[in-house]
C-alpha atoms as a PDB file:
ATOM      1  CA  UNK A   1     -14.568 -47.342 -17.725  1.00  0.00           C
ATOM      2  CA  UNK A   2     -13.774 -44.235 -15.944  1.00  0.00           C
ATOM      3  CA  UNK A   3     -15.138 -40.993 -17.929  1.00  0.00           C
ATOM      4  CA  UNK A   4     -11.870 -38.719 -19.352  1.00  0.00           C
ATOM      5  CA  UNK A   5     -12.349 -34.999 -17.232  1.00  0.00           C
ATOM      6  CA  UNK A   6     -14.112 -32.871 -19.462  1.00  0.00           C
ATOM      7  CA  UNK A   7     -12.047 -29.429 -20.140  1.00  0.00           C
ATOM      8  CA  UNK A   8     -14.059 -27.795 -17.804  1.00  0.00           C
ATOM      9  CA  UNK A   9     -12.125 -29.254 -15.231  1.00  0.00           C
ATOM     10  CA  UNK A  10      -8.859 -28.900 -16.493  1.00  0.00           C
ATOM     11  CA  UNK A  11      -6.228 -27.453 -14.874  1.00  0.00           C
ATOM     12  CA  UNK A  12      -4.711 -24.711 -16.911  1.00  0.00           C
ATOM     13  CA  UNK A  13      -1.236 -24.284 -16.436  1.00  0.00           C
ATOM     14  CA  UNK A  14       0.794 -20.695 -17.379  1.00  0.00           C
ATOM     15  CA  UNK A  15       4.032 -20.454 -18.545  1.00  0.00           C
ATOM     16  CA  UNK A  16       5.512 -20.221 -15.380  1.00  0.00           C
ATOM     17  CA  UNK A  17       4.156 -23.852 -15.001  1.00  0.00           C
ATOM     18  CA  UNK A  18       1.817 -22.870 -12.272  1.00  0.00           C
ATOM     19  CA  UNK A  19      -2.145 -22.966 -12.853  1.00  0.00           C
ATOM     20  CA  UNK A  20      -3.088 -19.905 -14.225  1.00  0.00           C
ATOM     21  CA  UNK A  21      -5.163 -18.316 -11.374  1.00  0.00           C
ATOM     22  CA  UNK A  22      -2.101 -18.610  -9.073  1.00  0.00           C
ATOM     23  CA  UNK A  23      -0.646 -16.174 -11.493  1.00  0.00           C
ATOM     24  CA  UNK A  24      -3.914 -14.237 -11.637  1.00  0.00           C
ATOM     25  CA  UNK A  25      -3.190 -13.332  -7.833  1.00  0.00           C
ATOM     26  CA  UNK A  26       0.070 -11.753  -8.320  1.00  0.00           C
ATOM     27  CA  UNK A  27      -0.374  -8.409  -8.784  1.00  0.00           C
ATOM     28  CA  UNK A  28       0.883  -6.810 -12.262  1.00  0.00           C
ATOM     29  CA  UNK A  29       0.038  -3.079 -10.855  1.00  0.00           C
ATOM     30  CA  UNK A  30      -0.205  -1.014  -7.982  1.00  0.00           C
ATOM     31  CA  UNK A  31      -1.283   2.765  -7.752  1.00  0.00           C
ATOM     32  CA  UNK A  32      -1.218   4.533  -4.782  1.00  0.00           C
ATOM     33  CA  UNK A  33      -3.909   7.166  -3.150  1.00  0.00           C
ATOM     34  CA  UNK A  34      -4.929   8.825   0.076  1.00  0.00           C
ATOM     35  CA  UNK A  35      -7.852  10.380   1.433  1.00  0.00           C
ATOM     36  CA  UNK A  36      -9.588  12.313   4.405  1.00  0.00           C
ATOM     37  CA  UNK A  37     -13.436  12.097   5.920  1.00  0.00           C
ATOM     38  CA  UNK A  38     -15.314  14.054   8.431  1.00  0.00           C
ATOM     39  CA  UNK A  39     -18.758  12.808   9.708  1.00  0.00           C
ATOM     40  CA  UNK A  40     -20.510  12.109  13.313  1.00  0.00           C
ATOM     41  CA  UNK A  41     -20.326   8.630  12.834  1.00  0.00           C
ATOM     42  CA  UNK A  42     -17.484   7.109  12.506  1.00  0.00           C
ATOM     43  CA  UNK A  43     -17.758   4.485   9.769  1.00  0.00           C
ATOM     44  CA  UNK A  44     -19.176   6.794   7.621  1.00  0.00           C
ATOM     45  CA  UNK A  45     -16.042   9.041   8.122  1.00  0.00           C
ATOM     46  CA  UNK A  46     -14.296   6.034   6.887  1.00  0.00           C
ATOM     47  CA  UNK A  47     -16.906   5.544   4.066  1.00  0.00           C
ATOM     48  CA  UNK A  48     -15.896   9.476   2.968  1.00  0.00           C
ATOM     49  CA  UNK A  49     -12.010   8.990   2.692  1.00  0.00           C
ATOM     50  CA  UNK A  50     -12.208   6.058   0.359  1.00  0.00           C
ATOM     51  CA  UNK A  51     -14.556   8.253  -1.648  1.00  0.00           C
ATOM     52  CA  UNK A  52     -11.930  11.104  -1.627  1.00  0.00           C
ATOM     53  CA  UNK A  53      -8.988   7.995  -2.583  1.00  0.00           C
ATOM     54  CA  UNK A  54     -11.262   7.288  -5.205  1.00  0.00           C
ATOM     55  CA  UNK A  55     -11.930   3.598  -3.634  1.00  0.00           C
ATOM     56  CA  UNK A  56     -15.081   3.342  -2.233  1.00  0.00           C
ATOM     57  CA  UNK A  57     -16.486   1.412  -5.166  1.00  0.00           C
ATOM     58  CA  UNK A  58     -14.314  -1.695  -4.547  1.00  0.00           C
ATOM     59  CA  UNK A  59     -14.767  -4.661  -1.317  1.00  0.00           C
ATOM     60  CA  UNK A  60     -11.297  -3.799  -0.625  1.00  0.00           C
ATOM     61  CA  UNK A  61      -9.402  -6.633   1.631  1.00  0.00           C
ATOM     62  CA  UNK A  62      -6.135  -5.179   3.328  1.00  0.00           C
ATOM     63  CA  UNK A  63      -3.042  -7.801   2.688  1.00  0.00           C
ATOM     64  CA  UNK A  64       0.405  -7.768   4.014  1.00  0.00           C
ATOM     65  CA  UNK A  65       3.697  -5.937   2.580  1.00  0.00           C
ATOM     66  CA  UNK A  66       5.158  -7.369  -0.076  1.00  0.00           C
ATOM     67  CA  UNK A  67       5.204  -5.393  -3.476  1.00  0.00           C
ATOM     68  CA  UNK A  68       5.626  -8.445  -6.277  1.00  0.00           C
ATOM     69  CA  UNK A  69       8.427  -8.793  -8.809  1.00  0.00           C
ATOM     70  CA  UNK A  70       7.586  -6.713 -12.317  1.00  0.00           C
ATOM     71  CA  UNK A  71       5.021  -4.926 -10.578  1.00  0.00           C
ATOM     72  CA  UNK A  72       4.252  -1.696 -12.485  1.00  0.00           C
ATOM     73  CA  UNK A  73       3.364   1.731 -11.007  1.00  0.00           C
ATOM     74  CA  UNK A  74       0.733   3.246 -12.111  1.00  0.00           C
ATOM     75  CA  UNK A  75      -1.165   6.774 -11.649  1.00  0.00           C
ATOM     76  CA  UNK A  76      -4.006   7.464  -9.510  1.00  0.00           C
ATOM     77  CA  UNK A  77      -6.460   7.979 -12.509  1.00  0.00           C
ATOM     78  CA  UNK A  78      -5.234   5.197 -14.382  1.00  0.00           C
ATOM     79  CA  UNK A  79      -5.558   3.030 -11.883  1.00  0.00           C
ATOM     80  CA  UNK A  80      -9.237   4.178 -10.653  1.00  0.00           C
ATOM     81  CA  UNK A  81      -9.979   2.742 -14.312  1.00  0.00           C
ATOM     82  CA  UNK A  82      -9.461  -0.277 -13.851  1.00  0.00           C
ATOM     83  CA  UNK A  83     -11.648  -1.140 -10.605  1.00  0.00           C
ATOM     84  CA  UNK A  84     -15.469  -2.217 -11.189  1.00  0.00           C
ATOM     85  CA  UNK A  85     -17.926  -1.529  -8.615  1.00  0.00           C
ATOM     86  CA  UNK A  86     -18.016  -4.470  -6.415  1.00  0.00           C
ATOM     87  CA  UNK A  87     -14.751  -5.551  -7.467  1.00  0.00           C
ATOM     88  CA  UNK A  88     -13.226  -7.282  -4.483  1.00  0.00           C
ATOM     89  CA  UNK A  89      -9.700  -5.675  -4.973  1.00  0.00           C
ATOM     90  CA  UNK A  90      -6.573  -6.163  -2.666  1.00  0.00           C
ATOM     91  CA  UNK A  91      -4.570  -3.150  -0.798  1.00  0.00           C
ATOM     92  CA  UNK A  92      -2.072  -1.951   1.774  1.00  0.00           C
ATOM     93  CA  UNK A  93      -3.785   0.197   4.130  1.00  0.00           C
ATOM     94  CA  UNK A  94      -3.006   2.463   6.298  1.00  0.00           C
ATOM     95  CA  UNK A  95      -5.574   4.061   8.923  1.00  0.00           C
ATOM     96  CA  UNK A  96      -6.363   6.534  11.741  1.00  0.00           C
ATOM     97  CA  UNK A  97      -9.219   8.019  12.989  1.00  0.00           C
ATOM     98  CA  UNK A  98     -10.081  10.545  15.911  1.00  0.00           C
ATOM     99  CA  UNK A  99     -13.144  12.233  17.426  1.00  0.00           C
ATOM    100  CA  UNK A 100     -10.932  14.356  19.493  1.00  0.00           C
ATOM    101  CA  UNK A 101     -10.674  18.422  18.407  1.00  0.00           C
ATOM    102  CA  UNK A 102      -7.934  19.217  16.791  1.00  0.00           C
ATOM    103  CA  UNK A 103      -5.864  15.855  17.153  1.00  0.00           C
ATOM    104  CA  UNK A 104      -3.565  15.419  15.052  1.00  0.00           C
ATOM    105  CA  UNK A 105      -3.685  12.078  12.657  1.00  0.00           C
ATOM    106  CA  UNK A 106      -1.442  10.796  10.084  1.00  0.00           C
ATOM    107  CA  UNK A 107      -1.809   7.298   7.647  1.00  0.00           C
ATOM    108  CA  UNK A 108       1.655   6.772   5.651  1.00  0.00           C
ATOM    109  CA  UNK A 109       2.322   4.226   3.377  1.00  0.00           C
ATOM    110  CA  UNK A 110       6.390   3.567   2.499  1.00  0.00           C
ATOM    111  CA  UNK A 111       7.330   1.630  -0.713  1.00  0.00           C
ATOM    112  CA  UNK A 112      11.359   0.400  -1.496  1.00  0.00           C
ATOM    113  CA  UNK A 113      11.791  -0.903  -4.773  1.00  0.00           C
ATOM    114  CA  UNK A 114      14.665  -3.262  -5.410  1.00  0.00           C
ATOM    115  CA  UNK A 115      16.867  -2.298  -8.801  1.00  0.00           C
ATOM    116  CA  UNK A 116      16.302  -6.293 -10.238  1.00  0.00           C
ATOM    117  CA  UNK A 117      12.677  -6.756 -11.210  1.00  0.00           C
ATOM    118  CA  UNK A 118      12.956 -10.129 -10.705  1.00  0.00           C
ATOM    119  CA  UNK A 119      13.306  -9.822  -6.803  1.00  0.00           C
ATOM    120  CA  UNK A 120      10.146  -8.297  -4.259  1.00  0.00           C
ATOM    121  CA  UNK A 121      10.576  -5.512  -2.249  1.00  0.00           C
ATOM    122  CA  UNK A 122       8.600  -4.165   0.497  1.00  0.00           C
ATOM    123  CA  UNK A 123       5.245  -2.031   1.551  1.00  0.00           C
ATOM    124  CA  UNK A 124       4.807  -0.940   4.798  1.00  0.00           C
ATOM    125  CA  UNK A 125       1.621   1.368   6.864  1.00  0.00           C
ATOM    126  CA  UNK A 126       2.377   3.169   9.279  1.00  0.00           C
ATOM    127  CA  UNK A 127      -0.660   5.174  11.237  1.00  0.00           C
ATOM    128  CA  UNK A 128      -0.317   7.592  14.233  1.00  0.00           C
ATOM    129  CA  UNK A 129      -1.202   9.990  16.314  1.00  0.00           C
ATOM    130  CA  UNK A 130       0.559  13.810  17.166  1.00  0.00           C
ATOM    131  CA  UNK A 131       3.046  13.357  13.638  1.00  0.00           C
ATOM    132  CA  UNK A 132       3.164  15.579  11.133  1.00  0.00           C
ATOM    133  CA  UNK A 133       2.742  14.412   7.164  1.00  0.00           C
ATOM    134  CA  UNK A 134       5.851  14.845   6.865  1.00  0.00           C
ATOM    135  CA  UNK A 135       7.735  12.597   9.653  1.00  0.00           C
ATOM    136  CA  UNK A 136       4.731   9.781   8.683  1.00  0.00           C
ATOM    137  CA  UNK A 137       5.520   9.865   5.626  1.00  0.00           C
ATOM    138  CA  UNK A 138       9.024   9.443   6.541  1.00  0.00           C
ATOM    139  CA  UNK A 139       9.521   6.900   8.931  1.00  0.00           C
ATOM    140  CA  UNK A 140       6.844   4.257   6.558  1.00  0.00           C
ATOM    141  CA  UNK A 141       9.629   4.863   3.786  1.00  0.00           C
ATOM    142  CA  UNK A 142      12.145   4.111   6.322  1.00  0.00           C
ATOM    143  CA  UNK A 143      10.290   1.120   7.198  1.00  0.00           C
ATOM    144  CA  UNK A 144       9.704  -0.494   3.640  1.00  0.00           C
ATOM    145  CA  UNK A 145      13.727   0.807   3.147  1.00  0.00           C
ATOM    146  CA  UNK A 146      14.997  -1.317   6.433  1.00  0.00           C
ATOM    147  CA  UNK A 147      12.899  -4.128   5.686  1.00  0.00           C
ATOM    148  CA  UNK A 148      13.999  -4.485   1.956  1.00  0.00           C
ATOM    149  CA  UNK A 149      17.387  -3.824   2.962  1.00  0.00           C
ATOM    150  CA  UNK A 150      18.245  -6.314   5.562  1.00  0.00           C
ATOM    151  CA  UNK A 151      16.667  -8.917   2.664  1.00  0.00           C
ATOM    152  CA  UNK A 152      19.279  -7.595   0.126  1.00  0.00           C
ATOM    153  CA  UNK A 153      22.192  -7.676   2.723  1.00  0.00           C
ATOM    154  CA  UNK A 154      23.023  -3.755   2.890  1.00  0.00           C
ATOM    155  CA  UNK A 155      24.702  -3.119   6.016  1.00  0.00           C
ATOM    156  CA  UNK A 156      23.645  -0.114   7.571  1.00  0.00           C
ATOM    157  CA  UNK A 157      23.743   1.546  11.350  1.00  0.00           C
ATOM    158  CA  UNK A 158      19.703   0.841  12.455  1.00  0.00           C
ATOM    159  CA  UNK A 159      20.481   3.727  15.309  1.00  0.00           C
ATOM    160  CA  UNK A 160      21.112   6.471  12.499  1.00  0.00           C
ATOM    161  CA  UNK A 161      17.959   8.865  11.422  1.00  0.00           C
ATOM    162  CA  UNK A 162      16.614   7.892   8.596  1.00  0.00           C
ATOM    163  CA  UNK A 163      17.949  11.306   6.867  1.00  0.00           C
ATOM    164  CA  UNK A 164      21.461   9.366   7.387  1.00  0.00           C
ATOM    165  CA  UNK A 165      20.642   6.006   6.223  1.00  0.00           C
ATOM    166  CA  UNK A 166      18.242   7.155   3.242  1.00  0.00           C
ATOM    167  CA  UNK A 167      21.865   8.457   1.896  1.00  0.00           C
ATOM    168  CA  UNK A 168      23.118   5.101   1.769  1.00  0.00           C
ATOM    169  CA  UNK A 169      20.492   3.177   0.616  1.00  0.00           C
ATOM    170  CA  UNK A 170      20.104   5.975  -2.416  1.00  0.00           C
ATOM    171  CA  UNK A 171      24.383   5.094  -3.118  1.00  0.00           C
ATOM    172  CA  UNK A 172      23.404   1.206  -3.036  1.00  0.00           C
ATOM    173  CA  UNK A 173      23.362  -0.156  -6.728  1.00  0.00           C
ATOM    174  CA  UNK A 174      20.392  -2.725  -5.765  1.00  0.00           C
ATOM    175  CA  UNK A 175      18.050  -0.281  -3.916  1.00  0.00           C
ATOM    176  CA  UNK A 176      15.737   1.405  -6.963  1.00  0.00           C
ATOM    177  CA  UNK A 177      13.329   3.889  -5.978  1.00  0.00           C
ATOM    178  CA  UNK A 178      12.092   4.402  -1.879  1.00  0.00           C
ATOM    179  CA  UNK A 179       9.008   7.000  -1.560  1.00  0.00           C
ATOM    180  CA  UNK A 180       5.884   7.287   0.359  1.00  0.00           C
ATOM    181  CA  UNK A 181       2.059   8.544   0.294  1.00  0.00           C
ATOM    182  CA  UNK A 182       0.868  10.129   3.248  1.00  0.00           C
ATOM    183  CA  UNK A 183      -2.746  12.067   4.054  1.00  0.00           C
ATOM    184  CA  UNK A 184      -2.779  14.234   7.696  1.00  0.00           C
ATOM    185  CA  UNK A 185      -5.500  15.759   9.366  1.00  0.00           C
ATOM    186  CA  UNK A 186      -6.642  17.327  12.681  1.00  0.00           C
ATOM    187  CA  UNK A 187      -9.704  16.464  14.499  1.00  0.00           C
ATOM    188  CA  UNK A 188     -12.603  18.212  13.605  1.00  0.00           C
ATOM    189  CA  UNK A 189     -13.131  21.085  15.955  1.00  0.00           C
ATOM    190  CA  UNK A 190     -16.678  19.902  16.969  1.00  0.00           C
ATOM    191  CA  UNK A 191     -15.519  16.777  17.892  1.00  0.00           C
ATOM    192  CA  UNK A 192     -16.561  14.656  14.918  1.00  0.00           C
ATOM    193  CA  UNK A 193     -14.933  11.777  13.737  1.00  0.00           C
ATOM    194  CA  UNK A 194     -12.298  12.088  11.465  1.00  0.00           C
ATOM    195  CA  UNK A 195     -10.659   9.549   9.214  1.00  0.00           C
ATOM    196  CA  UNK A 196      -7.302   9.456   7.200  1.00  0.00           C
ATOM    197  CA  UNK A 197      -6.484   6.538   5.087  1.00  0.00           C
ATOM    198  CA  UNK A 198      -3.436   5.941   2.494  1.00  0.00           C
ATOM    199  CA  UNK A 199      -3.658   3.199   0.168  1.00  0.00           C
ATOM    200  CA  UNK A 200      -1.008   1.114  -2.409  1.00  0.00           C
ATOM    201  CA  UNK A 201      -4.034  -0.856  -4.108  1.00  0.00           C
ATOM    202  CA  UNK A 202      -2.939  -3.733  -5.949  1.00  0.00           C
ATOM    203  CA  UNK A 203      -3.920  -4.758  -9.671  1.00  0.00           C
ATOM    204  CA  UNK A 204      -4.256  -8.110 -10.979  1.00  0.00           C
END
């Protein structure tokens, strides 16, 4: 007679119905941060702007764009709280290093928020060369904004600037919030490597 599985094996299901660790993988947080390092070598410039995000503690593994359904926003400090060293913790990066003097790099990450909880909406990176923070900054928000919008059905003119069509999507009832993070920097002058990053890091 076959031996009953033990509770160790049993499948724990949520109230979603799903097994519990499925839900454990959809985030419940994100908090977003940037950073900038300057070294000779070039990981280690990378190593020095997740210090100044605050993330270097963490094996962080970059995933795609979605942001999940009743996904709170949190602060920067809060946030930083809530990651052990070691932690293998999930993010959207975006990233951009030069060893050229006086280069000009930009990382950019764009968030659009739909108004119902229940539905996703969209992250998107965005890294680059010769833009300011500002137009980074701008055209990831545009991105996330486009993407979320052609899932929510929001007609819109794709040739307009995004000035234009960030008027519309700010009149639309079932767009919620659009914004970005963004960190800039030009290449050190001695011709060192320098690294921008910009994070949304996810919490579960």
């Amino acid at each position: 007679m076959a031996k009953a599985k033990s509770d160790k094996h049993k499948i724990v299901l949520g109230d979603s119905g799903y097994p519990v660790m499925h839900e454990l993988f959809v985030p419940k947080a994100i908090f977003f941060t940037n950073g900038v390092g300057v070294h000779k070598d070039r990981l280690s410039s990378f190593e020095l702007a997740l210090r100044d995000a605050g993330i270097e503690k963490a094996n962080l593994v970059t995933v795609s764009s979605i942001f999940p359904p009743h996904c709170k926003e949190m602060s920067r400090k809060e946030g930083e709280k809530l990651i052990m060293p070691g932690q293998i913790v999930h993010c959207v990066m975006a990233r951009q290093d030069t060893n050229e003097p006086n280069r000009l790099i930009a990382a950019s990450i764009g968030l659009a928020r739909p108004a119902d909880k229940d539905r996703y909406g969209y992250l998107s990176e965005h890294h680059s060369y010769g833009e300011t923070a500002k137009k980074a900054g701008d055209y990831a928000e545009d991105l996330a904004a486009t993407m979320l919008a052609t899932t929510l059905g929001i007609e819109f003119d794709a040739e307009k600037a995004w000035s234009e069509r960030e008027q519309v999507f700010r009149v639309e009832k079932t767009i919620l919030k659009t914004r970005n993070i963004v960190q800039s920097a030009e290449g050190h002058p001695k011709g060192v490597w320098t690294t921008v990053i910009a994070c949304g890091v996810f919490i579960f």
